[in-house]
Protein backbone atom coordinates (compact mmCIF):
# COMPACT_ATOMS: atom_id res chain seq x y z
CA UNK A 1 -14.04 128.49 22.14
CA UNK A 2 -11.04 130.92 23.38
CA UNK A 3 -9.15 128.66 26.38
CA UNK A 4 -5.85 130.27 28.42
CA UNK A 5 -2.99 128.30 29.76
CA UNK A 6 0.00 129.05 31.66
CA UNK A 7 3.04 127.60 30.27
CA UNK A 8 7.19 128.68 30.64
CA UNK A 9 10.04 129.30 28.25
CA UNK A 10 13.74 129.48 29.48
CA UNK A 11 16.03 132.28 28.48
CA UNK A 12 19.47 131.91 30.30
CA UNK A 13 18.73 130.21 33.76
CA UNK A 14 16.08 132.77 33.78
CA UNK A 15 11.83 131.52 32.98
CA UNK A 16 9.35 133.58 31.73
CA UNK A 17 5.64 132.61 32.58
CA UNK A 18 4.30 132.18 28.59
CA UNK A 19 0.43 132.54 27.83
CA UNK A 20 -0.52 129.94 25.40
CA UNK A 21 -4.14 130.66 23.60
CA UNK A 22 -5.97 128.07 22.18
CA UNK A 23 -8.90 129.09 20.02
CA UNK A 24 -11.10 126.59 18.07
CA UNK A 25 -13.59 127.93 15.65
CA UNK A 26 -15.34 127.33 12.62
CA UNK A 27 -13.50 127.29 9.40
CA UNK A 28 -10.17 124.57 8.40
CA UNK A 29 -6.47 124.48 9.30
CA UNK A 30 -3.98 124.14 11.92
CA UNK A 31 -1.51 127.03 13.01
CA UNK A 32 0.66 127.91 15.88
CA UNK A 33 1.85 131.57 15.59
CA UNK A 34 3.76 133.26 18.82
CA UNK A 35 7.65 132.57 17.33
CA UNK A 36 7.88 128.79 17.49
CA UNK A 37 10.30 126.59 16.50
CA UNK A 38 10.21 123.74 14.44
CA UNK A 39 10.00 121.43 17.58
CA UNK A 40 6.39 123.23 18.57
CA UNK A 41 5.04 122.94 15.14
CA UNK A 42 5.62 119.38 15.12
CA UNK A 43 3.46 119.43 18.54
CA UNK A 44 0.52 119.25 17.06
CA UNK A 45 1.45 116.06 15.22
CA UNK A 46 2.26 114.18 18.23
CA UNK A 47 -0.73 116.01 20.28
CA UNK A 48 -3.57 114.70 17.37
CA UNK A 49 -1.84 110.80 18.10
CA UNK A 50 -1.86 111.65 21.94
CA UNK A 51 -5.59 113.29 21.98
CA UNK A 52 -6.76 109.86 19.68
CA UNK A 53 -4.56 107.08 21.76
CA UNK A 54 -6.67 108.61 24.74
CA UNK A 55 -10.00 108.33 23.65
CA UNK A 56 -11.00 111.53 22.72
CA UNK A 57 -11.83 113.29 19.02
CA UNK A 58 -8.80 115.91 17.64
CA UNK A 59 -10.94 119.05 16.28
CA UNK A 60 -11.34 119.16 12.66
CA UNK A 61 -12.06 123.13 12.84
CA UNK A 62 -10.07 126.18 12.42
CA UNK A 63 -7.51 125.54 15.36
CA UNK A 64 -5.13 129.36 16.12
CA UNK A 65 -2.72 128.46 18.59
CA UNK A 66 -0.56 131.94 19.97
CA UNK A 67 2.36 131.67 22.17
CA UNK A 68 2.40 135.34 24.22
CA UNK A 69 4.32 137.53 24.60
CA UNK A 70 4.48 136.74 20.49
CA UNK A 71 7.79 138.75 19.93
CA UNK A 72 10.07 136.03 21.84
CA UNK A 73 10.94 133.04 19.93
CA UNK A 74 10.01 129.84 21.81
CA UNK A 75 11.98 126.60 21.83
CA UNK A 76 11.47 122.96 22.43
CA UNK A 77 8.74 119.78 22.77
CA UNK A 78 7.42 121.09 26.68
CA UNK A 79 4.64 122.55 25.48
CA UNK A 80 3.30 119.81 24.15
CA UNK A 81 1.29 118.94 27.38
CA UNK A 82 -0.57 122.30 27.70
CA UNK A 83 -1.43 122.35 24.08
CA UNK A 84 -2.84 119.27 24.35
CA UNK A 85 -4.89 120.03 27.52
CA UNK A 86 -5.31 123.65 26.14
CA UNK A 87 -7.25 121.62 22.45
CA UNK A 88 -9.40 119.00 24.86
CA UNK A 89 -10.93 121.63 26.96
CA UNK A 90 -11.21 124.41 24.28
CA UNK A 91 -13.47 121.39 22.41
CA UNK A 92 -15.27 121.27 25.31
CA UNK A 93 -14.23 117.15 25.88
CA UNK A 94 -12.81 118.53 29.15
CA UNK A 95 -14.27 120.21 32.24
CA UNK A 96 -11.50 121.02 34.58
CA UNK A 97 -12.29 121.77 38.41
CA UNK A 98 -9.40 124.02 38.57
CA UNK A 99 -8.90 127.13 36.54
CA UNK A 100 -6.60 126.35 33.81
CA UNK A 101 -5.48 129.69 33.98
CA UNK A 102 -3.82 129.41 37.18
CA UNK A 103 -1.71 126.31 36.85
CA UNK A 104 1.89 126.12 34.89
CA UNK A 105 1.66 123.32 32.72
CA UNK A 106 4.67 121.81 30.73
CA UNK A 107 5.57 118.17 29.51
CA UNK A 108 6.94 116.44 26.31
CA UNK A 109 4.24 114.19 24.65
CA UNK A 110 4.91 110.84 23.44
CA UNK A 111 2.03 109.54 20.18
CA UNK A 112 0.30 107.23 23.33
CA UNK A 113 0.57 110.16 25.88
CA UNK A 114 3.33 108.84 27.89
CA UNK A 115 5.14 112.31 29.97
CA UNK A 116 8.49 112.32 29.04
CA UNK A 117 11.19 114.94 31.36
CA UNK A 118 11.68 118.60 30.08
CA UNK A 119 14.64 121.17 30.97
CA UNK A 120 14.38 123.64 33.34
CA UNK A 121 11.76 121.93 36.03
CA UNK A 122 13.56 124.07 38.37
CA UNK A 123 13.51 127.36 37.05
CA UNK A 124 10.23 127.17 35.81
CA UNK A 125 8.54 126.32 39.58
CA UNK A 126 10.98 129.31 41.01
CA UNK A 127 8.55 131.29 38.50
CA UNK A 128 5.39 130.40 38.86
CA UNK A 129 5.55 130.80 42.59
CA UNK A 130 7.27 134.15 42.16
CA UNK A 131 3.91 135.17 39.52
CA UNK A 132 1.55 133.62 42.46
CA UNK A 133 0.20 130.70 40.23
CA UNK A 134 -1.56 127.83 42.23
CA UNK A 135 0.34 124.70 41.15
CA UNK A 136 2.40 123.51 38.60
CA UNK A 137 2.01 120.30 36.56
CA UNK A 138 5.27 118.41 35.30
CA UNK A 139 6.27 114.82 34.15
CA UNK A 140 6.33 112.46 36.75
CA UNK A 141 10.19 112.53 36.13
CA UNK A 142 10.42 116.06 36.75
CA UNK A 143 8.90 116.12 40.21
CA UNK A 144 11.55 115.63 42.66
CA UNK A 145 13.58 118.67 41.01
CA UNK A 146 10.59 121.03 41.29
CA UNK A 147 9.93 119.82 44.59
CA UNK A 148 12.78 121.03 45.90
CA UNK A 149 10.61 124.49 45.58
CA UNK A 150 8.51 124.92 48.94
CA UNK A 151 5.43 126.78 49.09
CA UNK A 152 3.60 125.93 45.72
CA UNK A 153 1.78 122.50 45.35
CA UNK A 154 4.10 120.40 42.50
CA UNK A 155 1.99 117.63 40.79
CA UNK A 156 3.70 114.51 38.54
CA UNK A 157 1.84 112.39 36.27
CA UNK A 158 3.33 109.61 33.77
CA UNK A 159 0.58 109.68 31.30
CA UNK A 160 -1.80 112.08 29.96
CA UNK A 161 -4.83 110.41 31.13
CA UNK A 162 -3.60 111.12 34.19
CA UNK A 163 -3.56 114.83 33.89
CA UNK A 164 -7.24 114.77 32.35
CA UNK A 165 -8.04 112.75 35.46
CA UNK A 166 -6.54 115.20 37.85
CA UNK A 167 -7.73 117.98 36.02
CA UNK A 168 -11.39 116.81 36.41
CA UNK A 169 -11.85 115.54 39.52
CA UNK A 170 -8.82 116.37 41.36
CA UNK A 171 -7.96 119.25 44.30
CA UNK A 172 -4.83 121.12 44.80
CA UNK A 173 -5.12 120.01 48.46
CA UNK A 174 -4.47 116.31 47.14
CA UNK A 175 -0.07 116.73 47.43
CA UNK A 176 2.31 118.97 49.24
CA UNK A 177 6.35 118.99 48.34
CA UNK A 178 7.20 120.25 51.52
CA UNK A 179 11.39 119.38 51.40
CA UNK A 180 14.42 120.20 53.89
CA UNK A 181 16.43 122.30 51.54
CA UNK A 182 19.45 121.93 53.97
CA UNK A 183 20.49 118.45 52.96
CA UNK A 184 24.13 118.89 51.58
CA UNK A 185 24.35 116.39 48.33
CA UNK A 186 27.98 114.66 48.36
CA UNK A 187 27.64 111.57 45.79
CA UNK A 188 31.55 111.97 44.81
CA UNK A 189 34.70 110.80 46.31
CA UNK A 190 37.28 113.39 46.21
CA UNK A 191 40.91 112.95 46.76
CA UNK A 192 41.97 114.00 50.30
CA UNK A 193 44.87 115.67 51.45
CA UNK A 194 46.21 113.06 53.59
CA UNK A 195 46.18 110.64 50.42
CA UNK A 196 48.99 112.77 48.73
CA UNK A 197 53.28 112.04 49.68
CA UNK A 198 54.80 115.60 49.87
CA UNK A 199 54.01 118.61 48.20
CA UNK A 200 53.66 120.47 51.52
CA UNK A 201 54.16 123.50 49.10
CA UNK A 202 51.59 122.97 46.64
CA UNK A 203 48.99 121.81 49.49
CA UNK A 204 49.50 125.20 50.97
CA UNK A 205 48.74 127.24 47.67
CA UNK A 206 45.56 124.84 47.79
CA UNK A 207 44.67 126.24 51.29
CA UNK A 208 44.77 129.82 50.37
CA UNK A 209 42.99 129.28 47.16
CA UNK A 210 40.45 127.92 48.38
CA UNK A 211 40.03 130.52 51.22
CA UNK A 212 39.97 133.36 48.73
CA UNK A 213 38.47 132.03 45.92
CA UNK A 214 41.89 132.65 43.79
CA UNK A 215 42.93 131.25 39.91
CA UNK A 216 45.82 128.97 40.32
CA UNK A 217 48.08 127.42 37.93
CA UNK A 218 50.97 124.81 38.67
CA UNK A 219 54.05 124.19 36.89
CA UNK A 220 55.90 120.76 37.46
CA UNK A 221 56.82 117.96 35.69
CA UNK A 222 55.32 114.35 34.89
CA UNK A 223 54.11 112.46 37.97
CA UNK A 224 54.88 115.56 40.21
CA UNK A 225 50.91 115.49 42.07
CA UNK A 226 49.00 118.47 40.13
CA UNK A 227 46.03 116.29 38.80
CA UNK A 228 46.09 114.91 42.57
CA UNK A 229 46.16 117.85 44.01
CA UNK A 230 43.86 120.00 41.77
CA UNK A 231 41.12 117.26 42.52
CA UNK A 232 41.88 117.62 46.13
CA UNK A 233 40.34 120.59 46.61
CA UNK A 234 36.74 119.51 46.37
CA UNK A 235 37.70 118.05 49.63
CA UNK A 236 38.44 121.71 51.54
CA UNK A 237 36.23 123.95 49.35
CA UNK A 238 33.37 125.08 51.28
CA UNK A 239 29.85 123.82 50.47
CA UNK A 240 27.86 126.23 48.98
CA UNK A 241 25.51 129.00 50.45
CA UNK A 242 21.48 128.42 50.19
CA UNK A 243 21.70 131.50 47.24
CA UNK A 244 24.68 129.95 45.38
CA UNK A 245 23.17 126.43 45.56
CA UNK A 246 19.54 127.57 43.74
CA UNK A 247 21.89 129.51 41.57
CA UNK A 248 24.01 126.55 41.00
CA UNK A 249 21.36 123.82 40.52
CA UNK A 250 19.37 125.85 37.85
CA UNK A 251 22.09 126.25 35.79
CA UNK A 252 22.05 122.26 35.56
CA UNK A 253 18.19 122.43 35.95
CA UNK A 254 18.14 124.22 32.16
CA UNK A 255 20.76 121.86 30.82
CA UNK A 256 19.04 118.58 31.37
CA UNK A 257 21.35 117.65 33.43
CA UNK A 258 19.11 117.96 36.90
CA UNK A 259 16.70 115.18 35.72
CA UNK A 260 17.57 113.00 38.56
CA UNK A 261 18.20 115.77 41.56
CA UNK A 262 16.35 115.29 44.98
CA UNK A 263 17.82 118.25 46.58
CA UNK A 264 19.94 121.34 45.69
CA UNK A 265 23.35 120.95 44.98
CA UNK A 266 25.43 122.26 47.89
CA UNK A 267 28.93 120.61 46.46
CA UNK A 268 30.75 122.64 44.35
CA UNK A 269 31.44 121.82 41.00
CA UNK A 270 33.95 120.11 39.62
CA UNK A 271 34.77 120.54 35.78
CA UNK A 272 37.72 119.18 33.89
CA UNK A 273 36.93 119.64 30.21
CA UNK A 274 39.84 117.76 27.74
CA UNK A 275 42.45 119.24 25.75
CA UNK A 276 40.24 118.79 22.86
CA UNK A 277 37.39 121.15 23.76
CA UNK A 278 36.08 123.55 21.39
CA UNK A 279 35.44 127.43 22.60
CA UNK A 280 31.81 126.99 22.19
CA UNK A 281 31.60 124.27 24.53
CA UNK A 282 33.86 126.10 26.73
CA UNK A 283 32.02 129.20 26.96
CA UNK A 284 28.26 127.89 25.56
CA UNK A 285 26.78 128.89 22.53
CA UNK A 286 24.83 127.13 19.94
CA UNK A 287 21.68 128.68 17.37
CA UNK A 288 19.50 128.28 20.87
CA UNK A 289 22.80 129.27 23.65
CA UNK A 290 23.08 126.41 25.79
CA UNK A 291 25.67 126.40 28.90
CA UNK A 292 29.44 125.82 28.93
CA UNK A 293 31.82 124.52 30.93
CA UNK A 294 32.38 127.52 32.50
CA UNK A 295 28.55 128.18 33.41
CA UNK A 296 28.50 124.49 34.70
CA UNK A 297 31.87 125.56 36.98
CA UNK A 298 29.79 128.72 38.12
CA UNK A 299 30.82 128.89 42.27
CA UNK A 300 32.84 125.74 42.02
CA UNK A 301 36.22 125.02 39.89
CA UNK A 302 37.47 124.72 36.31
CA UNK A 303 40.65 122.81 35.78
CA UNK A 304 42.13 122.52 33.04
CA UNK A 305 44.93 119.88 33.05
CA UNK A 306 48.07 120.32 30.62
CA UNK A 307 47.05 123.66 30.07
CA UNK A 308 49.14 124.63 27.10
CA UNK A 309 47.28 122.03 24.65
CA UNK A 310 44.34 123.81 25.03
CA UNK A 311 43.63 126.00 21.74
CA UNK A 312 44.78 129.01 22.37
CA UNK A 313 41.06 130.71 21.04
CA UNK A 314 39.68 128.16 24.05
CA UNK A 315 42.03 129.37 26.64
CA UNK A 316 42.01 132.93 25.53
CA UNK A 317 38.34 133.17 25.53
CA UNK A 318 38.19 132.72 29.48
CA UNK A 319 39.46 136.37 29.70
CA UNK A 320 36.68 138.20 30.13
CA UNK A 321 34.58 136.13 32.65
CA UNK A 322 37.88 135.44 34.99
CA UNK A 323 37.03 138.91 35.30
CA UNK A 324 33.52 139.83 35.13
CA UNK A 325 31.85 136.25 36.29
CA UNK A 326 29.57 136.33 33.94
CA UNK A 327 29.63 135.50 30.01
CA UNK A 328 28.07 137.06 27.19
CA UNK A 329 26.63 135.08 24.64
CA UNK A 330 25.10 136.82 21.21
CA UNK A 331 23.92 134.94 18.18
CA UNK A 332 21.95 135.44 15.05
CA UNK A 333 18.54 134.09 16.90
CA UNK A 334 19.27 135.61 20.58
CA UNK A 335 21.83 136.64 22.92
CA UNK A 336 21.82 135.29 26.34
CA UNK A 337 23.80 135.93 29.65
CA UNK A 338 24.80 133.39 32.17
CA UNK A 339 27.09 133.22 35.42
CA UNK A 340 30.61 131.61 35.20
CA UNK A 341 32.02 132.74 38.51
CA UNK A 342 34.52 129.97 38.93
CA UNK A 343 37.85 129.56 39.94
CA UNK A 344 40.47 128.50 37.75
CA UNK A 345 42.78 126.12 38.71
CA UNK A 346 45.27 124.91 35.64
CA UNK A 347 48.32 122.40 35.31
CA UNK A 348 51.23 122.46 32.78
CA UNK A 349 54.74 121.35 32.40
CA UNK A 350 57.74 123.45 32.30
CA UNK A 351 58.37 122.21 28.66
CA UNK A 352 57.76 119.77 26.13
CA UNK A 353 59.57 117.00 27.00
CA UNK A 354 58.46 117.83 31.20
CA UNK A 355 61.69 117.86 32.72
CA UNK A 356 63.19 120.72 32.82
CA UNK A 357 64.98 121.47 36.52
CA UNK A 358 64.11 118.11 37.59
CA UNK A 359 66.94 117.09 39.69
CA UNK A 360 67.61 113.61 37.92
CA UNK A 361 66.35 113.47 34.56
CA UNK A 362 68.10 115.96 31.48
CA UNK A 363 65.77 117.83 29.65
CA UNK A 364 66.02 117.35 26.21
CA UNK A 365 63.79 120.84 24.70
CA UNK A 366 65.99 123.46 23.19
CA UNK A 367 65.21 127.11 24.19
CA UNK A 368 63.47 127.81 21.19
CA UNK A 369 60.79 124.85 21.95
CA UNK A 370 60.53 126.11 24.72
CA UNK A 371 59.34 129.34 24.56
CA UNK A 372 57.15 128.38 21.91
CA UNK A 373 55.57 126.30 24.32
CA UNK A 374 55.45 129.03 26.99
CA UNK A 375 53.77 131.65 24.72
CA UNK A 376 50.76 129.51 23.86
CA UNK A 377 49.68 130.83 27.44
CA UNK A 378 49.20 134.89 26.93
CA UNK A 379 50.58 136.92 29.27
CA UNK A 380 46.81 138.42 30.23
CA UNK A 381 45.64 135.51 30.71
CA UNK A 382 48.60 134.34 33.40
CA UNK A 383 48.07 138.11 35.04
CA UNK A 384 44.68 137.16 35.71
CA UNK A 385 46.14 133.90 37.93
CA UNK A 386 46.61 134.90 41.65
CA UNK A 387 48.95 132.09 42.45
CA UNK A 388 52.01 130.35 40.14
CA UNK A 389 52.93 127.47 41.83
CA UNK A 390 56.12 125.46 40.43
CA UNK A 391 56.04 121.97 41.90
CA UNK A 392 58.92 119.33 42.09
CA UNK A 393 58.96 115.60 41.41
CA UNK A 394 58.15 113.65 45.44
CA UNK A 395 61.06 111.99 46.69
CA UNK A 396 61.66 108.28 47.59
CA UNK A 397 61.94 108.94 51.23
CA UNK A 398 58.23 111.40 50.87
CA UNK A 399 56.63 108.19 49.01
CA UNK A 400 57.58 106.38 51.81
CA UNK A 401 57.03 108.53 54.50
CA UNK A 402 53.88 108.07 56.80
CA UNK A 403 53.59 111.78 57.82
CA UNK A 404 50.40 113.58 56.91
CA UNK A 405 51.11 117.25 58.78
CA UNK A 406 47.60 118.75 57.71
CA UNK A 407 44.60 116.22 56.63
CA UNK A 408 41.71 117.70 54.49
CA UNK A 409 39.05 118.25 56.91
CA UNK A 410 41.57 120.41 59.26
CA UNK A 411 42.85 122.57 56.36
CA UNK A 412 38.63 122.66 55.38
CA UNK A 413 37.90 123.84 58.94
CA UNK A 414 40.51 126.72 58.29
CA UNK A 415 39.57 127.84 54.82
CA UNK A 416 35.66 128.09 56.36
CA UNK A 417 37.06 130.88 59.35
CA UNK A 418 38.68 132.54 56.73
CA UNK A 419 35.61 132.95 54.63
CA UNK A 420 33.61 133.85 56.94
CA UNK A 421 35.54 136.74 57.65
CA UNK A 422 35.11 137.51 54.31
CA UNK A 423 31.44 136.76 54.04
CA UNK A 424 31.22 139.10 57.12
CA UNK A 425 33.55 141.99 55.40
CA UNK A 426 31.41 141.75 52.31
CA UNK A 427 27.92 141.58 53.79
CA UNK A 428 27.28 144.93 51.91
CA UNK A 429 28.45 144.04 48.81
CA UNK A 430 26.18 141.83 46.90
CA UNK A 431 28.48 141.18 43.76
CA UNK A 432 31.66 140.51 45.95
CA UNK A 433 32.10 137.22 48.00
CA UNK A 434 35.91 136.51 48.22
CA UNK A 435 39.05 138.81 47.88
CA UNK A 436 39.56 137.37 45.02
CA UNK A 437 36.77 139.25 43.76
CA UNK A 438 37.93 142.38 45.22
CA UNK A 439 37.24 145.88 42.87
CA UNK A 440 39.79 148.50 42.91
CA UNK A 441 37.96 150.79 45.93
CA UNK A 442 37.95 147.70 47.65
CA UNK A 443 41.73 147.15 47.70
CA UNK A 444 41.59 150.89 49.47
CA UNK A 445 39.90 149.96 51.77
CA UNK A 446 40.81 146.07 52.90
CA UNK A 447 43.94 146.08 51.33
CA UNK A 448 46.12 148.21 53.66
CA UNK A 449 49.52 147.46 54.14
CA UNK A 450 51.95 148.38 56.74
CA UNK A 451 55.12 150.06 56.52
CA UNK A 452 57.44 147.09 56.41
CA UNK A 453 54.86 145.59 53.90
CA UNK A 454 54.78 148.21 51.50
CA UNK A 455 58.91 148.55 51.33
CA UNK A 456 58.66 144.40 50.41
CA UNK A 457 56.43 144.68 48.27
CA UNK A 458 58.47 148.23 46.24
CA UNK A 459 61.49 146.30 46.31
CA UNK A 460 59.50 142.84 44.52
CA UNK A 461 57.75 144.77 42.05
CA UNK A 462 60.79 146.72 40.99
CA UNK A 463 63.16 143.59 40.74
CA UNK A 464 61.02 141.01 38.97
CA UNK A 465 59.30 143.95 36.62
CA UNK A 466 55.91 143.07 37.95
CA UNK A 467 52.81 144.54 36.21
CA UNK A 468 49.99 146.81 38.16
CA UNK A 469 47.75 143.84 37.79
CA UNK A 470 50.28 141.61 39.38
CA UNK A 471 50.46 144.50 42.47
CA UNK A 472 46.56 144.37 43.07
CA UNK A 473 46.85 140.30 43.51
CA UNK A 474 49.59 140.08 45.61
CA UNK A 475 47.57 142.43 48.13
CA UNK A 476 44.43 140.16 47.28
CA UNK A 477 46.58 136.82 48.17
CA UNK A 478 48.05 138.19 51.37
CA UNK A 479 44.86 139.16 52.13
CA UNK A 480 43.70 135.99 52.04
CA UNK A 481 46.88 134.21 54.00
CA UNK A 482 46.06 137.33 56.88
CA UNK A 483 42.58 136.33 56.96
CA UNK A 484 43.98 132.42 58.07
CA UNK A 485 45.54 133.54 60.72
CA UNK A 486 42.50 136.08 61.43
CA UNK A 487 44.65 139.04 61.37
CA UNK A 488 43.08 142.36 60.47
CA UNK A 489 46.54 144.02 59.14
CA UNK A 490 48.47 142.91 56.13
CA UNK A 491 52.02 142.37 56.85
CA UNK A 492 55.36 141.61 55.48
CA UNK A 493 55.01 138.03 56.08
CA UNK A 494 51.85 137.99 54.15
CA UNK A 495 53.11 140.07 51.26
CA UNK A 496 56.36 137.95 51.21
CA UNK A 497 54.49 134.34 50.99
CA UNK A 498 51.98 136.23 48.12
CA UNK A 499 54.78 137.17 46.21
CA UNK A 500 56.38 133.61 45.99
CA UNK A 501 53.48 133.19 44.11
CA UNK A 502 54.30 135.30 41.25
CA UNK A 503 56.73 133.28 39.62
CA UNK A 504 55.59 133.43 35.76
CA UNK A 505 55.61 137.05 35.83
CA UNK A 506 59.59 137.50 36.59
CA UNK A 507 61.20 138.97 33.24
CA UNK A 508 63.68 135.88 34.27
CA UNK A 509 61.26 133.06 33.78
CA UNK A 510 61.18 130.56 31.04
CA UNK A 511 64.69 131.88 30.20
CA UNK A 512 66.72 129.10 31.02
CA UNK A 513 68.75 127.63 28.07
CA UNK A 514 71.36 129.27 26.51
């Protein structure tokens, strides 16, 4: 007997509705065919002990098992639970009340036929509502992730008795996963504003980097706030959109690490990777390409603290998506796509030893030290930073001061006017969001500059030897800083504050010692 079940592979943060044929005939021998890995041939070992532990007979005929479309290669233990279904009815030891056909069925198989979670709960119910399939069976685990779907009936089970139970004399009418999807998940603490002495400066640069969605790296020594202050900014960042949040929570969906979600995530993320990270995990990869950090930063923030220990194939390698938002991923077995539109925000010392310029403690690096330390940040890579920000050490009297000018929800309510503007300026323009992420015809258009502006600006690009790249960013970061104070026109004030935030690419910089 031929039987036909819906199943679902992942590729990316992308699912593809799989057809998996079950045919049971006369003649001897097991095979699944259809590009499977070594985790689905092993399915029908732990399917036979399921099938037994359950009280019903394994087939001991010619079993063909095809996994369609046959020319993509198939990967992990979730089909397990449609297989198994797929050999109880096909041996006619099941008669379902529901057409097999038209469910999605996916779960991991333990030898008694306990449900264990699978990846991708998410993606896969966003699919089989999209292809107009009537419900979709998961692990009991998985339920509350696919729930967060409306509008196609999501059933859980724990066993696969339970399933067989359903199957025969259950109704789709039996559950509904009707959720609020506007629920905004905060489970983390962030660091607020107001907790941080001083650094008026660097709180500033936080504001307008968070209002434009700009890459921002900060240059101080030991102890001056940049760890505090990079973390701070979960605290003003907007939370996401309703698109960026499905976006964001399928990307942790396919990872495994969306096991325990009850809603979407509408918090940024928050990655800090260590020093020690390779480039793979950085940008994903793998025989099968999992996720990196940088896909599990997509619409929140990367930081990368003490920036210069990074390897300099890790660092370098962040190039392209800085600019693109997106990263490439080929191997042997596949090649894979997935979003990494994040901002940067990065943290080093001035040089080795930390102290150079502080105003009480001698540095102790020669010149050669450090510029060797310098260069093991490209100069690409800083011209694709929108703000340098050089911090200095917080003095006794800021420690001890109890003035907060600016706490984090008043800075927060000022970064959200300034992107709506931009969510309003952009409204046509699917693949642009912030200024940050402004093209070159875009700069034509929203990046006009008066008079006085443009004579600034001359003068700063010809006496700190600025690059082209550097040009277009300045006029993205004033932008940004016209946009908080809701003015339509760039002008010289603007331009002036964006190009104090140029400071690595002077010709003068990191040429100190003599």
């Amino acid at each position: 007997m031929l039987l036909k079940i819906k199943g679902s592979a992942l590729l990316g943060i992308q699912a593809i509705i799989i057809t998996i044929e079950i045919n049971v005939s006369m003649g001897q021998g097991y095979s699944v065919v259809g590009l499977p890995d070594i985790a689905i041939k092993e399915s029908l070992d732990r399917t036979e002990s399921a099938i037994k532990a359950n009280g019903f007979h394994m087939p001991r005929t010619k079993i063909l098992i095809n996994l369609s479309p046959a020319d993509l290669r198939k990967t992990g233990s979730a089909f397990d639970l449609p297989i198994a279904i797929g050999l109880i009815a096909a041996s006619e030891q099941l008669t379902s009340l529901i057409a097999l056909d038209q469910l999605l069925i996916m779960g991991e198989l333990g030898l008694d036929g306990l449900l264990y979670p699978i990846k991708g709960a998410l993606t896969m119910t966003i699919k089989a509502k999209s292809e107009g399939l009537a419900a979709i069976i998961l692990p009991i685990q998985n339920y509350s992730e696919a729930s967060i779907i409306s509008g196609i009936p999501i059933f859980g089970f724990s066993h696969l008795s339970e399933v067989v139970h359903f199957l025969t004399n259950g109704s789709l009418s039996e559950q509904s996963n009707e959720k609020n999807l506007t629920t905004i998940i905060s489970n983390k603490s962030p660091v607020l504003l107001e907790e941080i002495k001083g650094q008026a400066y660097g709180k500033r640069a936080l504001e307008i980097a968070s209002a434009g969605g700009h890459n921002l790296i900060m240059i101080g020594p030991p102890g001056a706030g940049k760890t505090m202050l990079a973390k701070s900014i979960v605290s003003i960042l907007p939370p996401l959109t309703n698109t960026e949040a499905i976006e964001t929570t399928q990307i942790y969906s396919v990872t495994g690490k969306g096991l325990n979600l009850h809603q979407l995530i509408y918090e940024r993320p928050f990655r800090q990777p260590h020093h020690a990270i390779s480039d793979i995990a950085m940008i994903g990869g793998g025989s099968y390409p999992q996720p990196g950090e940088i896909s599990l930063a997509h619409n929140g923030v990367l930081f990368l603290d003490e920036l210069p220990e990074f390897k300099r194939n890790v660092i370098e390698v962040l190039r392209q998506p800085m600019e693109e938002g997106i990263i490439h991923i080929s191997r042997a077995k596949m090649s894979l796509s997935y979003p990494a539109s994040f901002m940067l925000i990065a943290a080093m010392n001035p040089c080795p030893c930390g102290f150079y310029n502080h105003p009480t403690k001698q540095c102790i690096c020669s010149s050669t030290a450090i510029q060797r330390y310098l260069h093991k940040i490209s100069g690409p890579l800083l011209d694709r930073i929108d703000l340098h920000l050089e911090l200095a050490p917080v003095s006794f009297a800021e420690l001890q001061s109890e003035h907060n000018p600016m706490t984090s929800d008043e800075i927060a309510k000022h970064v959200k006017k300034a992107r709506a503007i931009q969510n309003e300026r952009f409204a046509q323009s699917p693949n642009t969001s912030t200024n940050a992420q402004m093209d070159k015809s875009m700069l034509k258009i929203y990046g006009i500059i008066n008079k006085d502006a443009n004579e600034l600006l001359k003068n700063a690009m010809e006496k700190f030897e600025l690059s082209a790249r550097a040009h277009d960013r300045i006029i993205r970061v004033a932008r940004t800083i016209a946009d908080l104070e809701a003015s339509k026109i760039i002008r010289a004030n603007h331009i002036s504050e964006a190009i104090q935030y140029r400071c690595l690419d002077r010709s003068s910089w990191g040429k100190w010692k003599q």
